[in-house]
C-alpha atoms as a PDB file:
ATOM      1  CA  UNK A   1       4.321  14.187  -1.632  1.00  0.00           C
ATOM      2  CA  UNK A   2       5.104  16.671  -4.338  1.00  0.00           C
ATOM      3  CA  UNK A   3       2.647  19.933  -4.852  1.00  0.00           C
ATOM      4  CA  UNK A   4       0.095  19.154  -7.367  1.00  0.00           C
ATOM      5  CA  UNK A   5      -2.755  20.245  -9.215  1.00  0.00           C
ATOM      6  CA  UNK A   6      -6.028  19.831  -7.989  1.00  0.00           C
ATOM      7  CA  UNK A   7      -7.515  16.768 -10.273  1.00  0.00           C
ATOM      8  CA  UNK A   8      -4.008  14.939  -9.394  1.00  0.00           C
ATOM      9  CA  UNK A   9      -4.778  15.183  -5.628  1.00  0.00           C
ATOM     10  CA  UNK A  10      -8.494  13.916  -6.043  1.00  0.00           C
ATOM     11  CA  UNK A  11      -7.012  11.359  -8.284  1.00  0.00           C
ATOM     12  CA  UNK A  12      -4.369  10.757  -4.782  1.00  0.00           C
ATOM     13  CA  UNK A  13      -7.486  11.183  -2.451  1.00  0.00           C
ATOM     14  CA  UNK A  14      -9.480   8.401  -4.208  1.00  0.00           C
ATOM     15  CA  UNK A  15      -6.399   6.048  -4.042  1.00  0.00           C
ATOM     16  CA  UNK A  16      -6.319   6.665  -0.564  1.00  0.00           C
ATOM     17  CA  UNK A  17      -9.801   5.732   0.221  1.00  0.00           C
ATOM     18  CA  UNK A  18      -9.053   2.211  -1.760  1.00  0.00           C
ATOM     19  CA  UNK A  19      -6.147   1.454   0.863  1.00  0.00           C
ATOM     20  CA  UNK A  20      -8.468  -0.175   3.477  1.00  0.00           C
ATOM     21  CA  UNK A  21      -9.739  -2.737   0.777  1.00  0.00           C
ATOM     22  CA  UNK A  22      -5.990  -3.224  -0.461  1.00  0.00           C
ATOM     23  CA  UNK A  23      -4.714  -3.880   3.136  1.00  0.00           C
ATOM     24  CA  UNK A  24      -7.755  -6.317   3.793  1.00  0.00           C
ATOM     25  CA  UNK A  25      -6.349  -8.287   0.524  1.00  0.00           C
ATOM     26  CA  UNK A  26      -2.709  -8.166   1.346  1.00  0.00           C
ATOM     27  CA  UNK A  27      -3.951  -9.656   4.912  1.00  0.00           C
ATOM     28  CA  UNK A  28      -6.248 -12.251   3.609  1.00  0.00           C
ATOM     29  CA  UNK A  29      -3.808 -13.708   0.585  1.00  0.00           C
ATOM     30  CA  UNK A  30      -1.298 -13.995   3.872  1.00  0.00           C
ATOM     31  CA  UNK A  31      -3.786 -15.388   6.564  1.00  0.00           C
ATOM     32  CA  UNK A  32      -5.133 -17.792   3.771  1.00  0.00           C
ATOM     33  CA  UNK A  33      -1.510 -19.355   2.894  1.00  0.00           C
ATOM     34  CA  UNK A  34      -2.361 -17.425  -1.033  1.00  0.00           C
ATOM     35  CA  UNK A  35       1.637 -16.655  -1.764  1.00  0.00           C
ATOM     36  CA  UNK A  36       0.957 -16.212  -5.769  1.00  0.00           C
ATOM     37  CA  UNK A  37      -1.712 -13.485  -4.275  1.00  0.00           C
ATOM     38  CA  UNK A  38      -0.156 -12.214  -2.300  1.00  0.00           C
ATOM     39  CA  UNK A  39       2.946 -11.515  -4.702  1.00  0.00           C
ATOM     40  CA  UNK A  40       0.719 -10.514  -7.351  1.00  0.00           C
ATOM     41  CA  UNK A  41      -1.050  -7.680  -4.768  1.00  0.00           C
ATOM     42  CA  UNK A  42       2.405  -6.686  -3.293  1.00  0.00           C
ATOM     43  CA  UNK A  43       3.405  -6.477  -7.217  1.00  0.00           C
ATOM     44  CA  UNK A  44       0.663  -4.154  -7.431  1.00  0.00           C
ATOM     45  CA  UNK A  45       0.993  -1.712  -4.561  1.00  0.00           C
ATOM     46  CA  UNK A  46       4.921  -1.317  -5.454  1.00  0.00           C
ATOM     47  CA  UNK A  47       3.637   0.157  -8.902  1.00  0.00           C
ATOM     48  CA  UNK A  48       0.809   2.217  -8.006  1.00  0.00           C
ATOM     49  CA  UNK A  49       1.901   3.792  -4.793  1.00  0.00           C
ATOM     50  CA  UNK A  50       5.038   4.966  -6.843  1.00  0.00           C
ATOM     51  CA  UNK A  51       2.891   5.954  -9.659  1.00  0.00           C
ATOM     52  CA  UNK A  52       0.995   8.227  -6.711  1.00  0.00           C
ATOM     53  CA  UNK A  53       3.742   9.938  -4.761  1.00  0.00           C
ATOM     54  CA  UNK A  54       4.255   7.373  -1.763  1.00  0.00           C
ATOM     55  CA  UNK A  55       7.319   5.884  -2.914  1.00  0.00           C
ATOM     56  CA  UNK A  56       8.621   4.449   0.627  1.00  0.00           C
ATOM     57  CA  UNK A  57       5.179   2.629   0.452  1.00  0.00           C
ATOM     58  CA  UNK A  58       6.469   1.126  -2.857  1.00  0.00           C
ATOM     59  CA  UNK A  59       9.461   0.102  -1.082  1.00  0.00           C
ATOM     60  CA  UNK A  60       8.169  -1.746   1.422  1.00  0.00           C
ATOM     61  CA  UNK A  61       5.855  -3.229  -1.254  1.00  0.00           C
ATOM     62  CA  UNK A  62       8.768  -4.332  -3.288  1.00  0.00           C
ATOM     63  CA  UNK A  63      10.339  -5.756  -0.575  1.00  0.00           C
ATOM     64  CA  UNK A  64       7.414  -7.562   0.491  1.00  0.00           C
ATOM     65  CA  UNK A  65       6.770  -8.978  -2.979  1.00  0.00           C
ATOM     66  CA  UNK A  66      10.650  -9.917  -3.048  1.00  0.00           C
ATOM     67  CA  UNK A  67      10.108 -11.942   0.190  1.00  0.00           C
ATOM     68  CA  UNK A  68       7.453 -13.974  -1.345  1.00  0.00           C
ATOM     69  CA  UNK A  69       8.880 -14.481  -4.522  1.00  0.00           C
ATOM     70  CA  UNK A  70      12.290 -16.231  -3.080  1.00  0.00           C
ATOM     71  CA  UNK A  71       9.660 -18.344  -1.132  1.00  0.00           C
ATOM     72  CA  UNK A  72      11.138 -16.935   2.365  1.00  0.00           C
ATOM     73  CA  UNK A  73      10.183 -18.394   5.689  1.00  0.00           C
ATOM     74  CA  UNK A  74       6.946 -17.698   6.889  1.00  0.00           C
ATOM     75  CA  UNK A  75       8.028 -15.460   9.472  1.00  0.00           C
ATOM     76  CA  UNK A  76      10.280 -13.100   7.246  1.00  0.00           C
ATOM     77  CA  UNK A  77       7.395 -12.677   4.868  1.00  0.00           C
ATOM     78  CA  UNK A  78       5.068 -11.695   7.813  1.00  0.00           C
ATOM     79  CA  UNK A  79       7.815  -9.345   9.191  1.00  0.00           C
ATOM     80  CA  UNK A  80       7.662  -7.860   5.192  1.00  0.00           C
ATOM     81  CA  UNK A  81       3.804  -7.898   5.118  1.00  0.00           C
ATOM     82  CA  UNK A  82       3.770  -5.781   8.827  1.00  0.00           C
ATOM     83  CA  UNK A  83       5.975  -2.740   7.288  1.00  0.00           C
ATOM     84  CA  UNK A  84       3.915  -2.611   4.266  1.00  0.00           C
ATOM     85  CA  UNK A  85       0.936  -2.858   6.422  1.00  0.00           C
ATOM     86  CA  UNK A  86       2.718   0.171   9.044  1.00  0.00           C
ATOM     87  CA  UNK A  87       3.642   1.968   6.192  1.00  0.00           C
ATOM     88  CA  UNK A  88      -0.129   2.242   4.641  1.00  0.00           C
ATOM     89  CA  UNK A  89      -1.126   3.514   7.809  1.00  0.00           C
ATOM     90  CA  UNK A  90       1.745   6.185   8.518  1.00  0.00           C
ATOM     91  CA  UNK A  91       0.517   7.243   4.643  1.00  0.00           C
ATOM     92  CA  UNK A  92      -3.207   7.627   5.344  1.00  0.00           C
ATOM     93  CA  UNK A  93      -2.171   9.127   9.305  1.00  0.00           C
ATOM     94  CA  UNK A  94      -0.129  12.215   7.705  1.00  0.00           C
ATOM     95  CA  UNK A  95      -2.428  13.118   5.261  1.00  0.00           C
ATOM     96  CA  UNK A  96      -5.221  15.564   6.246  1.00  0.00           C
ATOM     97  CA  UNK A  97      -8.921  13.927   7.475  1.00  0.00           C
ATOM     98  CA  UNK A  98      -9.976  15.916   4.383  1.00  0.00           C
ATOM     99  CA  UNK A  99      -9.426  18.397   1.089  1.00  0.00           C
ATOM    100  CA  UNK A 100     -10.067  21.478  -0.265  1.00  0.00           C
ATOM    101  CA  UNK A 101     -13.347  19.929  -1.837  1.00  0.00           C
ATOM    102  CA  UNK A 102     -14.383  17.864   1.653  1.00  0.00           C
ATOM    103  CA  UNK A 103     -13.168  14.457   0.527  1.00  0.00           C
ATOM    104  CA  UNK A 104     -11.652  11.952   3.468  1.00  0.00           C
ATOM    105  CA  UNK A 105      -8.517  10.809   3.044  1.00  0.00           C
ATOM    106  CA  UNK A 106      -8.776   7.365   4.299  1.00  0.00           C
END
């Protein structure tokens, strides 16, 4: 990530504490058989985690939402879900536990 100002990181930090609930959807759209939600959350992670400086994240995102969208096999969209799913935890893991104003990261 990219030095920032101060209401930009808290804006980052806040984002961050939202990835638990995004990875609990991503999981539940897959363990539920919910391809158009899952697609549609994928679609959404690509966006934002470009939008906040984790642009590998957005990769993996885009890939995963590519996966579901050219109706792969089962297995091939699980493989896509698992690096998205890796990759939101290597985000939160090399981030410090909190900032300058005492906020966790995730």
């Amino acid at each position: 990530m990219i030095p920032v100002d101060m209401e930009f990181q808290e804006l980052v930090m806040e984002y961050l504490k939202e990835m638990p609930g995004r990875v609990a959807s991503l999981r539940n759209a897959f363990d539920s058989h919910d391809m158009p939600a899952l697609q549609r959350l994928a679609h959404q992670l690509k966006g934002s985690a470009g939008l906040y400086g984790f642009p590998k994240l957005g990769d993996f995102a885009a890939h995963l939402e590519e996966q579901v969208r050219a109706q792969a096999p089962r297995g091939r969209v699980e493989d896509a879900l698992f690096a998205v799913l890796e990759s939101c935890a290597s985000t939160c893991e090399h981030l410090p536990s909190t900032n300058s104003i005492g906020m966790s990261s995730c």
